[in-house]
PDB file of N, CA and C in Angstrom:
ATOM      1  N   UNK A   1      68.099  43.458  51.068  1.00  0.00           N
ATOM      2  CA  UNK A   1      68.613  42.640  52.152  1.00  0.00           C
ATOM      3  C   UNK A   1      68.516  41.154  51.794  1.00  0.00           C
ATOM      4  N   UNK A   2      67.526  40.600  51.056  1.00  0.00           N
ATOM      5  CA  UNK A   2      67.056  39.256  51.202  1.00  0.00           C
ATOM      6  C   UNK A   2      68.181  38.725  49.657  1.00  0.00           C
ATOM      7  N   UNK A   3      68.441  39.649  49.308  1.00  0.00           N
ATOM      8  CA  UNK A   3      69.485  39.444  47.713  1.00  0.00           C
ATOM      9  C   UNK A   3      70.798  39.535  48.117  1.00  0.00           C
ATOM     10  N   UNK A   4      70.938  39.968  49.662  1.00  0.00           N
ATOM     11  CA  UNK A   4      72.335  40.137  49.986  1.00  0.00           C
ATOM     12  C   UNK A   4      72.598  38.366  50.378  1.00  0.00           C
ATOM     13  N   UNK A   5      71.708  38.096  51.206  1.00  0.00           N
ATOM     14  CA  UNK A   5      71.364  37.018  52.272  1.00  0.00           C
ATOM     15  C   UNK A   5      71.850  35.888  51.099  1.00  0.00           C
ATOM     16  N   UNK A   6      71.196  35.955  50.296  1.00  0.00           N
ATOM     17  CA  UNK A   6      71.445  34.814  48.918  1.00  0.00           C
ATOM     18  C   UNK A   6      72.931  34.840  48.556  1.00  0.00           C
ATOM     19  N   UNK A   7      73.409  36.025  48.398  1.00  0.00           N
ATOM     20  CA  UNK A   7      74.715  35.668  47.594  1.00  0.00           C
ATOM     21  C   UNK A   7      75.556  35.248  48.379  1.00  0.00           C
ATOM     22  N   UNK A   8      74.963  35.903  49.993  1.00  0.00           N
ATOM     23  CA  UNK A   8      76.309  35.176  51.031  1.00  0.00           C
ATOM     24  C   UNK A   8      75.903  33.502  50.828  1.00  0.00           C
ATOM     25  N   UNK A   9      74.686  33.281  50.987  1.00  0.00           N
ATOM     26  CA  UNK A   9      74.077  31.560  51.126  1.00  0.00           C
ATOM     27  C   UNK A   9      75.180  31.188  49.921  1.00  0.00           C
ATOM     28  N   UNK A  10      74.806  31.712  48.941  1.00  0.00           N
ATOM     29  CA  UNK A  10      75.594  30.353  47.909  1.00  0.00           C
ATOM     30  C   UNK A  10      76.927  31.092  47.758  1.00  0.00           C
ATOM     31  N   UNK A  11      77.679  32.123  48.080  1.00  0.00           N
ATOM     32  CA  UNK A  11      79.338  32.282  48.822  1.00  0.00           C
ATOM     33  C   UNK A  11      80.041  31.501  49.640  1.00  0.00           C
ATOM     34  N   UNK A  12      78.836  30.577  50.488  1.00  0.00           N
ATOM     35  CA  UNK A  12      79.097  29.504  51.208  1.00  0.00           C
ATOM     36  C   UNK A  12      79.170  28.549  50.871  1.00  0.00           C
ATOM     37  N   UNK A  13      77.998  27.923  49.738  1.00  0.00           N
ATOM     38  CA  UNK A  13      78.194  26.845  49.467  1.00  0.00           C
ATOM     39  C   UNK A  13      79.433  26.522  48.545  1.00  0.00           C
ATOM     40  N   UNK A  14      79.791  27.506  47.495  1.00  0.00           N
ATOM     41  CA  UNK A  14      81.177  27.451  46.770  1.00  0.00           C
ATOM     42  C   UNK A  14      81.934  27.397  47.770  1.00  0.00           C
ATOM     43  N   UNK A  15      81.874  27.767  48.974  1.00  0.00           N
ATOM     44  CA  UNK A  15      83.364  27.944  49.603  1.00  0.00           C
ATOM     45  C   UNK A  15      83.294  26.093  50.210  1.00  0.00           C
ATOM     46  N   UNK A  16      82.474  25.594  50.726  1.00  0.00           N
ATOM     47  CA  UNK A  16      82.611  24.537  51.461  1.00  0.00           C
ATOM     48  C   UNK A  16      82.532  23.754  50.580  1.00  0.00           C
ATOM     49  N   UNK A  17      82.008  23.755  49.008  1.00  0.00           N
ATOM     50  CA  UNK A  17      82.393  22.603  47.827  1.00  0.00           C
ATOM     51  C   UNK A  17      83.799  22.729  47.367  1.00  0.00           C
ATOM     52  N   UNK A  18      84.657  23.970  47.586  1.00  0.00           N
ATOM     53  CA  UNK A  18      86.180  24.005  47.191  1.00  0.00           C
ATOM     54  C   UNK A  18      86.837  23.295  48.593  1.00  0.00           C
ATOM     55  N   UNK A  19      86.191  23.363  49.340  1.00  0.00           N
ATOM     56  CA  UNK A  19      87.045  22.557  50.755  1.00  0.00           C
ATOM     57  C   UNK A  19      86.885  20.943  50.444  1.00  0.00           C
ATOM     58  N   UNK A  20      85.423  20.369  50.745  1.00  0.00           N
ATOM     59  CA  UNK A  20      85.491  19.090  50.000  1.00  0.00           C
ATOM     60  C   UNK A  20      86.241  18.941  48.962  1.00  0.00           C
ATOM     61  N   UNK A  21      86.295  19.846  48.179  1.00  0.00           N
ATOM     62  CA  UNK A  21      86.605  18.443  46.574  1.00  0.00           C
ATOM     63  C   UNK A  21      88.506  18.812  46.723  1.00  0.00           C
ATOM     64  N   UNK A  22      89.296  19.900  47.562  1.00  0.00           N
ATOM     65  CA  UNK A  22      90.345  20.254  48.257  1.00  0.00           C
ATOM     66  C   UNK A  22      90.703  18.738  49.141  1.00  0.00           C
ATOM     67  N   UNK A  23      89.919  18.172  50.175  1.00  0.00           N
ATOM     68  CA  UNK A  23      90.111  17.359  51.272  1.00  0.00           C
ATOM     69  C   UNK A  23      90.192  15.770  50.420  1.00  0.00           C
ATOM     70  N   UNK A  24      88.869  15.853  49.141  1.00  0.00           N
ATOM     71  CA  UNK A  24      89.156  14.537  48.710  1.00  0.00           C
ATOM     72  C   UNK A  24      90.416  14.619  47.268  1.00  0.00           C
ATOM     73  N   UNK A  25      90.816  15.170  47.342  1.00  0.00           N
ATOM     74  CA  UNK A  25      92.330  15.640  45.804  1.00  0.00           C
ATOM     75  C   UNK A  25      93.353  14.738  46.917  1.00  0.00           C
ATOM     76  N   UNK A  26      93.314  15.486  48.411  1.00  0.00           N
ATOM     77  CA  UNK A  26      94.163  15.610  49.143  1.00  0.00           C
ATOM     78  C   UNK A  26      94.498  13.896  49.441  1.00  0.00           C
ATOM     79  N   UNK A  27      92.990  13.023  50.228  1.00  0.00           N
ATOM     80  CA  UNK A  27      92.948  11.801  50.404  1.00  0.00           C
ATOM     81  C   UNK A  27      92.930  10.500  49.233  1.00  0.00           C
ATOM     82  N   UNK A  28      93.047  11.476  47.920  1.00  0.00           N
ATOM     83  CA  UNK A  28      92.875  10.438  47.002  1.00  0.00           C
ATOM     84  C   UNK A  28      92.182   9.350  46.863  1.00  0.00           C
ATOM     85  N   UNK A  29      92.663   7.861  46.758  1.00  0.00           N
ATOM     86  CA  UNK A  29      91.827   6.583  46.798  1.00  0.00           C
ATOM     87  C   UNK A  29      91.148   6.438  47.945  1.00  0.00           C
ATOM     88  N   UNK A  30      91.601   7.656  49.790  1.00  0.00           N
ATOM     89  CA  UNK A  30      90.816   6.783  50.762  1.00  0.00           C
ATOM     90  C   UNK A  30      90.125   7.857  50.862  1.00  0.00           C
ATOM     91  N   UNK A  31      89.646   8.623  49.821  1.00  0.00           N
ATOM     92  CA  UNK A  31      88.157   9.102  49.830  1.00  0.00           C
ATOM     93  C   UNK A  31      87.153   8.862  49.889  1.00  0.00           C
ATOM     94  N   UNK A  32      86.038   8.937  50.244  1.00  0.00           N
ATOM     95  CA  UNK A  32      84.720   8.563  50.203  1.00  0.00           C
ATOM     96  C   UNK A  32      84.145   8.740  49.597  1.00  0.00           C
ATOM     97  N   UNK A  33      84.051  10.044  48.925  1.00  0.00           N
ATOM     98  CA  UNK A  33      83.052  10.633  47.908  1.00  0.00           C
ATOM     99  C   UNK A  33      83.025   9.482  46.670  1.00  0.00           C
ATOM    100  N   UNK A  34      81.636   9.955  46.060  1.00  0.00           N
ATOM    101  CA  UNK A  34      82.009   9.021  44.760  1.00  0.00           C
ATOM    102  C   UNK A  34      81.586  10.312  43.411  1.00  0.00           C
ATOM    103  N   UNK A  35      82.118   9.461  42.157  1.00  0.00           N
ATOM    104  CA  UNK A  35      82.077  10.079  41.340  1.00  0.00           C
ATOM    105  C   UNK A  35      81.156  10.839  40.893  1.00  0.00           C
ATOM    106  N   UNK A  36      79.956  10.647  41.468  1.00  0.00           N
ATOM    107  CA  UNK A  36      78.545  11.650  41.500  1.00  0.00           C
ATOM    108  C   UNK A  36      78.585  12.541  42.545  1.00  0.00           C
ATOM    109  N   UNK A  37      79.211  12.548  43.909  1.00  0.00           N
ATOM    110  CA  UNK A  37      79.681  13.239  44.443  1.00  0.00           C
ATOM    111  C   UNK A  37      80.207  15.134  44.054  1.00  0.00           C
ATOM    112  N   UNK A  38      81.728  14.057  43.734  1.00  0.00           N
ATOM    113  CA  UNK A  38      82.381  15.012  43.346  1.00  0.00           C
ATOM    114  C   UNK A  38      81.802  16.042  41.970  1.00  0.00           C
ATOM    115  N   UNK A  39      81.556  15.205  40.822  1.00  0.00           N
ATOM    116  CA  UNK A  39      80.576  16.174  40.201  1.00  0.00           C
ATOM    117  C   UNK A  39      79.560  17.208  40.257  1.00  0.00           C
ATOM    118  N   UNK A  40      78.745  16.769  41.510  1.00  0.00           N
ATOM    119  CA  UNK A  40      77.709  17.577  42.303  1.00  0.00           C
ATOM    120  C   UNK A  40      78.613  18.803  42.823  1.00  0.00           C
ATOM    121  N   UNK A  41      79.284  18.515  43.720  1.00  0.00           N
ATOM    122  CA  UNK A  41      80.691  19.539  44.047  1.00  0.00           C
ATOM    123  C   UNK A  41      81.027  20.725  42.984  1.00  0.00           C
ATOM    124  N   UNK A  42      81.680  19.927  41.638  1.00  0.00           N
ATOM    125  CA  UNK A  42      82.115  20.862  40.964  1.00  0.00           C
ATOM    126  C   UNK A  42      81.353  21.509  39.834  1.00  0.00           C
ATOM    127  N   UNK A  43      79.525  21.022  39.966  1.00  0.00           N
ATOM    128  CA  UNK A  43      78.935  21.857  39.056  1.00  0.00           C
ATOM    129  C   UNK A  43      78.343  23.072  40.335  1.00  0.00           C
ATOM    130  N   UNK A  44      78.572  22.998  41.813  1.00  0.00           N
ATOM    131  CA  UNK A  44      78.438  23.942  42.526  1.00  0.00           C
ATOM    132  C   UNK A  44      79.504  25.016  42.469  1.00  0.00           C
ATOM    133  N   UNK A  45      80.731  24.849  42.589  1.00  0.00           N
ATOM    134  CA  UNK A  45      81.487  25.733  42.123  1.00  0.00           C
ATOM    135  C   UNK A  45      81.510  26.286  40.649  1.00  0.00           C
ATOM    136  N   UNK A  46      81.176  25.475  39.805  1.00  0.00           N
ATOM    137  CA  UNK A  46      81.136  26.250  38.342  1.00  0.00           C
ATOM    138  C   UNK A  46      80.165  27.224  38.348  1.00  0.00           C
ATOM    139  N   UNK A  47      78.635  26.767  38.488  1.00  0.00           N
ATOM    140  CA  UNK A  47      77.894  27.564  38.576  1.00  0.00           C
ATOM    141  C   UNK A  47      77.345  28.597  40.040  1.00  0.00           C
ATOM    142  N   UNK A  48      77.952  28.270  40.815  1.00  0.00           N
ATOM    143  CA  UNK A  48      78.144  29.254  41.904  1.00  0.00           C
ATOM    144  C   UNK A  48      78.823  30.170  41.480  1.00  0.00           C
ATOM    145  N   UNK A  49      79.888  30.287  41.196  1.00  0.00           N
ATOM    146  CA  UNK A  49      81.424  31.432  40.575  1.00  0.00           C
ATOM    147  C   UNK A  49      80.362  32.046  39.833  1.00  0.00           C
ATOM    148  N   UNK A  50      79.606  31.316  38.225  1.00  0.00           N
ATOM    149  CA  UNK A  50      79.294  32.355  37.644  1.00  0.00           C
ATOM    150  C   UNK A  50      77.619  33.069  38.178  1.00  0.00           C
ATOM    151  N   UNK A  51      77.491  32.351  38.972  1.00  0.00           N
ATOM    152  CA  UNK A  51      75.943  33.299  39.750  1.00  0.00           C
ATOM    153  C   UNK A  51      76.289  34.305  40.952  1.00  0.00           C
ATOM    154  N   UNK A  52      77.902  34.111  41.348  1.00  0.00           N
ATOM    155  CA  UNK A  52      78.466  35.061  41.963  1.00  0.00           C
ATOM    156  C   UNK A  52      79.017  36.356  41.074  1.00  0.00           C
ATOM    157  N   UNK A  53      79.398  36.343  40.110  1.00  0.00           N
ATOM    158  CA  UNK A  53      79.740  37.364  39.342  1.00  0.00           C
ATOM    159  C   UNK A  53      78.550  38.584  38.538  1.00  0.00           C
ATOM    160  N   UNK A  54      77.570  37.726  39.140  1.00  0.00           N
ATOM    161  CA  UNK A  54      76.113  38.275  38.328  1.00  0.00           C
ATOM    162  C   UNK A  54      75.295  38.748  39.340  1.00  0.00           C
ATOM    163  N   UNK A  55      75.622  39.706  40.002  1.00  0.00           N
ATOM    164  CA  UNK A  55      74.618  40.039  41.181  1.00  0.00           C
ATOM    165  C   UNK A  55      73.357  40.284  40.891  1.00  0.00           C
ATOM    166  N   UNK A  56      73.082  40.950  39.912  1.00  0.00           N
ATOM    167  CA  UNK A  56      71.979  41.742  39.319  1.00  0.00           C
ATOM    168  C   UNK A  56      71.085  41.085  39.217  1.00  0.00           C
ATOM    169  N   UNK A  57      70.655  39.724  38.630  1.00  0.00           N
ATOM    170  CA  UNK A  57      69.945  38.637  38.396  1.00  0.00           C
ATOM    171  C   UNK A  57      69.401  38.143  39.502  1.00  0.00           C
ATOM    172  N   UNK A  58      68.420  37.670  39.317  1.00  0.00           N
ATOM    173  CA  UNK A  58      67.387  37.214  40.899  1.00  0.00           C
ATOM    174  C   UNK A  58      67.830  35.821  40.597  1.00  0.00           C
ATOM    175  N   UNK A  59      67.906  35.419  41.849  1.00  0.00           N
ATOM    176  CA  UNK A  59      68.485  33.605  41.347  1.00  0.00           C
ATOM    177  C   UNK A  59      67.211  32.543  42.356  1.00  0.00           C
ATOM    178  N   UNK A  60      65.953  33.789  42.741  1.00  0.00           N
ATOM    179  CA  UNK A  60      64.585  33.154  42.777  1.00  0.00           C
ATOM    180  C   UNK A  60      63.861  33.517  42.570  1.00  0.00           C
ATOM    181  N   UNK A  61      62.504  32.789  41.875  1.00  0.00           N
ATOM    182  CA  UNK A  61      62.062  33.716  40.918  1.00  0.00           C
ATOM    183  C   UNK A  61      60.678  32.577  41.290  1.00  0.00           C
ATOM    184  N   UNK A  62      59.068  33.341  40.593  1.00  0.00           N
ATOM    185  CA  UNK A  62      58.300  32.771  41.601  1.00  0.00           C
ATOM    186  C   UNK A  62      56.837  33.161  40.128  1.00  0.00           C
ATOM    187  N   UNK A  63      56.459  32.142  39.586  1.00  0.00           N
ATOM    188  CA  UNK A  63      55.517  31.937  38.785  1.00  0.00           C
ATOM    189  C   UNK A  63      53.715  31.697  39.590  1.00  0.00           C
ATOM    190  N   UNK A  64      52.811  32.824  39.215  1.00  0.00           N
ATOM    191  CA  UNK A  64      51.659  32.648  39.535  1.00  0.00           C
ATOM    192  C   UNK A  64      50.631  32.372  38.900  1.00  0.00           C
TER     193      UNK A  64
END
């Protein structure tokens, strides 16, 4: 259950970083974001996509 809970959590966050970096393509120069921004954005979708394709893998993990 708690591994389901995760993949929806970051299913979300890819989905609402493809809407931002969608809304600022869209507004161009009267965007807000800045170039650290948008980067933040699209290393969430890069590495979201591929931690979505990898269910199997624990994506928290806990050192004692």
């Amino acid at each position: 259950m708690m591994q389901i809970t995760t993949i929806n959590m970051m299913m979300n966050r890819v989905k609402n970083a493809k809407i931002k970096l969608s809304q600022h393509r869209d507004l161009g120069n009267r965007s807000s974001l800045t170039v650290y921004e948008v980067a933040r954005l699209m290393d969430t979708i890069k590495y979201g996509e591929k931690a979505e394709g990898n269910t199997q893998d624990s994506i928290f993990f806990s050192l004692n």
